[in-house]
C-alpha atoms as a PDB file:
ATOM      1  CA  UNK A   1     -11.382 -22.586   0.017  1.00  0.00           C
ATOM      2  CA  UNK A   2     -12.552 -20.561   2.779  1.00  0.00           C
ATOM      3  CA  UNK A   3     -10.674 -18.192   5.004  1.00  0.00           C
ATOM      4  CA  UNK A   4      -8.707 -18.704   7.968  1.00  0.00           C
ATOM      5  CA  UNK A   5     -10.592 -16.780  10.128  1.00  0.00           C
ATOM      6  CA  UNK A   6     -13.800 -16.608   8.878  1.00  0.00           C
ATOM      7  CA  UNK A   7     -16.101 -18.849   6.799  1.00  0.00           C
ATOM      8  CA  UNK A   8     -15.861 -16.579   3.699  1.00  0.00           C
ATOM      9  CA  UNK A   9     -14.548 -17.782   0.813  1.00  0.00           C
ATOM     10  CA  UNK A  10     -10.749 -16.352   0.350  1.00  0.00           C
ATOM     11  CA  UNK A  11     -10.427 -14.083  -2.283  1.00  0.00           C
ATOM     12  CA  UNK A  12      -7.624 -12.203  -0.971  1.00  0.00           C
ATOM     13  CA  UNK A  13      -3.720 -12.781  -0.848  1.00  0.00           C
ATOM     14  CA  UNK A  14      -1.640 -10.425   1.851  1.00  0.00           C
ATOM     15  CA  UNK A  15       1.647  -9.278   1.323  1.00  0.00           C
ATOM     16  CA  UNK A  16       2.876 -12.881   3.159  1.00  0.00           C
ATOM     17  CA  UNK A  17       1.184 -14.447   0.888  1.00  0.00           C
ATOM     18  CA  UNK A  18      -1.678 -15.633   3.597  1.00  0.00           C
ATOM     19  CA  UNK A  19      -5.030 -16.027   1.997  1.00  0.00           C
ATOM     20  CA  UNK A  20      -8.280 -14.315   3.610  1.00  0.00           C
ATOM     21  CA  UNK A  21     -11.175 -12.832   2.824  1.00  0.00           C
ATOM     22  CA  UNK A  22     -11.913  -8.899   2.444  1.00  0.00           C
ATOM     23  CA  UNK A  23     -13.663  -8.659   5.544  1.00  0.00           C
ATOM     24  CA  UNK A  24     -10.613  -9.758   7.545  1.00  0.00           C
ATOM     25  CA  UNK A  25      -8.958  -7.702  10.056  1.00  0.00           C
ATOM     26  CA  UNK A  26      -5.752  -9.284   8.384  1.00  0.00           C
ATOM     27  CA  UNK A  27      -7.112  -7.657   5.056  1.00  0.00           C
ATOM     28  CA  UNK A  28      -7.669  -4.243   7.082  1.00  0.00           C
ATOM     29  CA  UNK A  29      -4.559  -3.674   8.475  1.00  0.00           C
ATOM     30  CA  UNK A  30      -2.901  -4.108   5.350  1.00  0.00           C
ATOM     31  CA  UNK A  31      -4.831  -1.927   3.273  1.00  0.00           C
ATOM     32  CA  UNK A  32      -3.852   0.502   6.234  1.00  0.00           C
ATOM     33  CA  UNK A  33      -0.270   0.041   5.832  1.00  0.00           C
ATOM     34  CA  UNK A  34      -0.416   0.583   2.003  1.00  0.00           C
ATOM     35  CA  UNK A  35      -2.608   4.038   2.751  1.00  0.00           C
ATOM     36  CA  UNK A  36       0.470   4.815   5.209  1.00  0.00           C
ATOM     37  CA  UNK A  37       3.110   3.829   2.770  1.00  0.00           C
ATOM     38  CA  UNK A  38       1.990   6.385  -0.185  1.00  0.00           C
ATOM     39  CA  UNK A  39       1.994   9.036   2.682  1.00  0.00           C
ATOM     40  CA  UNK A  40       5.346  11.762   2.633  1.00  0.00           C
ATOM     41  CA  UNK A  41       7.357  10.655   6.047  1.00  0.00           C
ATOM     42  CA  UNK A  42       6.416  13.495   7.650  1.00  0.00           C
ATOM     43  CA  UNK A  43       2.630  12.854   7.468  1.00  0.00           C
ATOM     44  CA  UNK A  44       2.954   9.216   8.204  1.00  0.00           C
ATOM     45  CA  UNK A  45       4.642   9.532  11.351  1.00  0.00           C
ATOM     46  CA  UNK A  46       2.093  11.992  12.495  1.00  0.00           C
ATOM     47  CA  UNK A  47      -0.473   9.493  11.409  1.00  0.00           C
ATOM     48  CA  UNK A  48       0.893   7.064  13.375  1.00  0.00           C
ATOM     49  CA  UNK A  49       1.556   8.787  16.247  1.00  0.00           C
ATOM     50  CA  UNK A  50      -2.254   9.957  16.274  1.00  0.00           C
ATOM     51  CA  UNK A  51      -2.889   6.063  16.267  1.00  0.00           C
ATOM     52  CA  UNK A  52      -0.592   5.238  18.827  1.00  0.00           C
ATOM     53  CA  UNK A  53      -2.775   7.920  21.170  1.00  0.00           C
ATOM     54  CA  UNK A  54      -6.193   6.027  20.015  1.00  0.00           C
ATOM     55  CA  UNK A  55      -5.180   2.109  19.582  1.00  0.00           C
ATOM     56  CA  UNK A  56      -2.018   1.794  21.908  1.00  0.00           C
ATOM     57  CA  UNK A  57       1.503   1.007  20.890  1.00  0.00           C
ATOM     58  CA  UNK A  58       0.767  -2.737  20.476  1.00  0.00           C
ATOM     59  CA  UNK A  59      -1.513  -2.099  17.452  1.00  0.00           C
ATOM     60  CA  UNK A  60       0.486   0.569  16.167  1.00  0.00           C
ATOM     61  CA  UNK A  61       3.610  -1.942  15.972  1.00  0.00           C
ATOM     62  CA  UNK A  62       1.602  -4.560  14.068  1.00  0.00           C
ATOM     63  CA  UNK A  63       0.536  -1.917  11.571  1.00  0.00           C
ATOM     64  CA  UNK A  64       4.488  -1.080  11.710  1.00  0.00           C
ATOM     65  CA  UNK A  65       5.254  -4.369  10.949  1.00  0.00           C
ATOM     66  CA  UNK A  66       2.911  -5.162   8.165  1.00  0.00           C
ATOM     67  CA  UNK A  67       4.256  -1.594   6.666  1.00  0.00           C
ATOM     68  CA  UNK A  68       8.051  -3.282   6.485  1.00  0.00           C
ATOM     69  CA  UNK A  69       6.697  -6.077   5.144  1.00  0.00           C
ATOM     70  CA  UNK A  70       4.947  -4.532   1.996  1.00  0.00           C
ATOM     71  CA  UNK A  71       7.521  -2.126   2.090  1.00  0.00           C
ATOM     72  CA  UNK A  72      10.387  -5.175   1.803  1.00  0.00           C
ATOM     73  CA  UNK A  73       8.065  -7.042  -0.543  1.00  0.00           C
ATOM     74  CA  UNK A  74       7.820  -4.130  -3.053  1.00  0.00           C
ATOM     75  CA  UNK A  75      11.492  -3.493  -2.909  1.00  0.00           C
ATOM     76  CA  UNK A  76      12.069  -6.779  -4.436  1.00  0.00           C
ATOM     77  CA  UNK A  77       9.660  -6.732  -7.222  1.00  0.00           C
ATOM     78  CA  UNK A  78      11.564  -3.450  -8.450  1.00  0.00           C
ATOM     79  CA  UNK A  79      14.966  -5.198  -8.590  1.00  0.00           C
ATOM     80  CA  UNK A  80      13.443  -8.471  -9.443  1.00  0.00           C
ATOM     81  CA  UNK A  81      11.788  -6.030 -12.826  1.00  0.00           C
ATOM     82  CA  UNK A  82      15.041  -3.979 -12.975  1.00  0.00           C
ATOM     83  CA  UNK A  83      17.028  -7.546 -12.890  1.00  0.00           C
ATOM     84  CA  UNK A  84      14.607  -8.754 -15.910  1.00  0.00           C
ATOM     85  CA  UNK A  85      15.169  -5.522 -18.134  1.00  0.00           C
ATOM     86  CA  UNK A  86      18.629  -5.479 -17.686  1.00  0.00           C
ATOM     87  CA  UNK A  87      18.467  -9.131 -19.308  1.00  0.00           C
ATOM     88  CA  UNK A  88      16.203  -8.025 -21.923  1.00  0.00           C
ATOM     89  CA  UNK A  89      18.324  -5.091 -23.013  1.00  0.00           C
ATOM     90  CA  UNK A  90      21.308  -7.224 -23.131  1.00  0.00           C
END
């Protein structure tokens, strides 16, 4: 299968689930987001705030979004894992 954008072959599958490739500026943005995500608050929002000065708001938002995204989709694997041990244990 190739990639939405590109004529790559997908390899890749986004937090949405979307398939691309790893040349993608799909892929890019969300390797971004995951880079800002491990950050400590305080260094993140100067991080994006630097961004906001170089890229504009609009591109800062979309890397905003994509951040609540990942950060939504990783909050539900932990309680989908912490739902699945309970059941073990019990």
């Amino acid at each position: 299968m190739q990639c939405e954008t590109c004529t790559r072959e997908q390899s890749i599958t986004l937090s949405s689930g979307q398939q691309c490739c790893s040349y993608c500026r799909k892929h890019l943005v969300e390797c971004e987001a995951r880079y800002l995500l491990n950050l400590p608050l305080p260094k993140r929002r100067e991080q994006l705030d630097a961004r906001s000065k170089t890229r504009g708001t609009a591109a800062v938002e979309q890397l905003k979004k994509v951040m609540e995204e990942i950060f939504h989709a990783r909050r539900s694997e932990e309680h989908t894992s912490e739902l699945q041990s309970r059941e073990t244990i019990s």
